[in-house]
Protein backbone atom coordinates (compact mmCIF):
# COMPACT_ATOMS: atom_id res chain seq x y z
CA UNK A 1 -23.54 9.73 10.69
CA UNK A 2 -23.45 11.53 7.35
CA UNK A 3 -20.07 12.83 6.13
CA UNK A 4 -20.87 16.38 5.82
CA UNK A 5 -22.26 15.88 9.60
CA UNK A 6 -18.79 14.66 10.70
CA UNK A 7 -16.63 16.98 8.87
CA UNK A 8 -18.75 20.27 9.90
CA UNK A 9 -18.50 18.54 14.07
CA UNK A 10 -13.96 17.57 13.50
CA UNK A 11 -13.75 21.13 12.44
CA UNK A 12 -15.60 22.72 15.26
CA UNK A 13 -13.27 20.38 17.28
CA UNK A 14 -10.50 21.14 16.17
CA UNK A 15 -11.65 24.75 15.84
CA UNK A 16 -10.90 24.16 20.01
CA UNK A 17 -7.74 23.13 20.10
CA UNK A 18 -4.50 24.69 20.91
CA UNK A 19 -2.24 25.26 17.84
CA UNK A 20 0.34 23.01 18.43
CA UNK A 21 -2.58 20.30 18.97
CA UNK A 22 -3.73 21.15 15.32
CA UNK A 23 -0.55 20.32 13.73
CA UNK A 24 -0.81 17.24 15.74
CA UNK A 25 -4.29 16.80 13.88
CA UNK A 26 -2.43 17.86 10.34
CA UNK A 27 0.45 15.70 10.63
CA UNK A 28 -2.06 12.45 11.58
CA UNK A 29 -4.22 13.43 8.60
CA UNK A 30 -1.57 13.86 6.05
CA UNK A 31 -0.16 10.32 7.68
CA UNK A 32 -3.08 9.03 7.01
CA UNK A 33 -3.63 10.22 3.34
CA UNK A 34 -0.34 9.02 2.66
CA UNK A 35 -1.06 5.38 3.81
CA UNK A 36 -4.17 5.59 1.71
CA UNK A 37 -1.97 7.03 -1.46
CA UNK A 38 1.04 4.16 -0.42
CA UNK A 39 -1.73 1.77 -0.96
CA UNK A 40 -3.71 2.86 -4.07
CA UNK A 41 0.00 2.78 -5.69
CA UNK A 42 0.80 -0.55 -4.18
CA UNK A 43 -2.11 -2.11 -5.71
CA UNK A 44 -1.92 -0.36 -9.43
CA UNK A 45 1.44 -1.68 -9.53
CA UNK A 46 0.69 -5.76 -8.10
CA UNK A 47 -2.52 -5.25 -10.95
CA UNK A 48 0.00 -3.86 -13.76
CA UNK A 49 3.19 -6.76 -13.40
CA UNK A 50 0.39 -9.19 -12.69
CA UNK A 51 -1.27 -8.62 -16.17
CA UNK A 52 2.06 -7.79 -17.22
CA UNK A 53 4.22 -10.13 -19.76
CA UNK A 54 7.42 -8.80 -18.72
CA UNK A 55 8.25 -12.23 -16.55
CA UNK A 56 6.94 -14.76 -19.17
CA UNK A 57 10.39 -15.90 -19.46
CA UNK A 58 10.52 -17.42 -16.12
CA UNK A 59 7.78 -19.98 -17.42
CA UNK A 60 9.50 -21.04 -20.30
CA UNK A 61 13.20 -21.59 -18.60
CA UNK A 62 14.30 -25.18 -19.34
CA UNK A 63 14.95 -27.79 -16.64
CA UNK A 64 18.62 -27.75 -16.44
CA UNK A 65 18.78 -29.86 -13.69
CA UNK A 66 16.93 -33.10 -12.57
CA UNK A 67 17.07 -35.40 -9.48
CA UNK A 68 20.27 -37.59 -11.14
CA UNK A 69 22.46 -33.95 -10.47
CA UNK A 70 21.99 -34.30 -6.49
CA UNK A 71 24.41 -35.75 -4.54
CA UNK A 72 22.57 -36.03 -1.47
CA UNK A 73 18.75 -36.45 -1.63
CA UNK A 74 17.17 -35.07 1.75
């Protein structure tokens, strides 16, 4: 089903319903938008500190410990 199809059929649905059932409709949209903008922003950001430098340091921390420092080995 084309997209213009389904829009132009919600509407007239929704064209049916009972106000308070509308803002039912609204609030389960905008829920759903949000999800949608929650994710687009959740994967910029894992794409941006991924290619990001900013944790290099981690990489380069030196070994201050080694197996001779445990007491009991497990």
């Amino acid at each position: 089903m084309e997209r213009e199809v389904l829009m132009k059929r919600t509407v007239r649905n929704i064209e049916q319903l009972p106000t308070l059932r509308v803002k039912e409709v609204n609030d389960f949209v905008e829920s759903i938008l949000q999800k949608s903008n929650d994710a687009v922003i959740t994967e910029g950001l894992q794409q941006l500190s991924s290619s990001s430098s900013c944790f290099d340091f981690l990489s380069h921390d030196p070994d201050i410990y080694s197996i001779t420092d445990l007491k009991v080995r497990y």
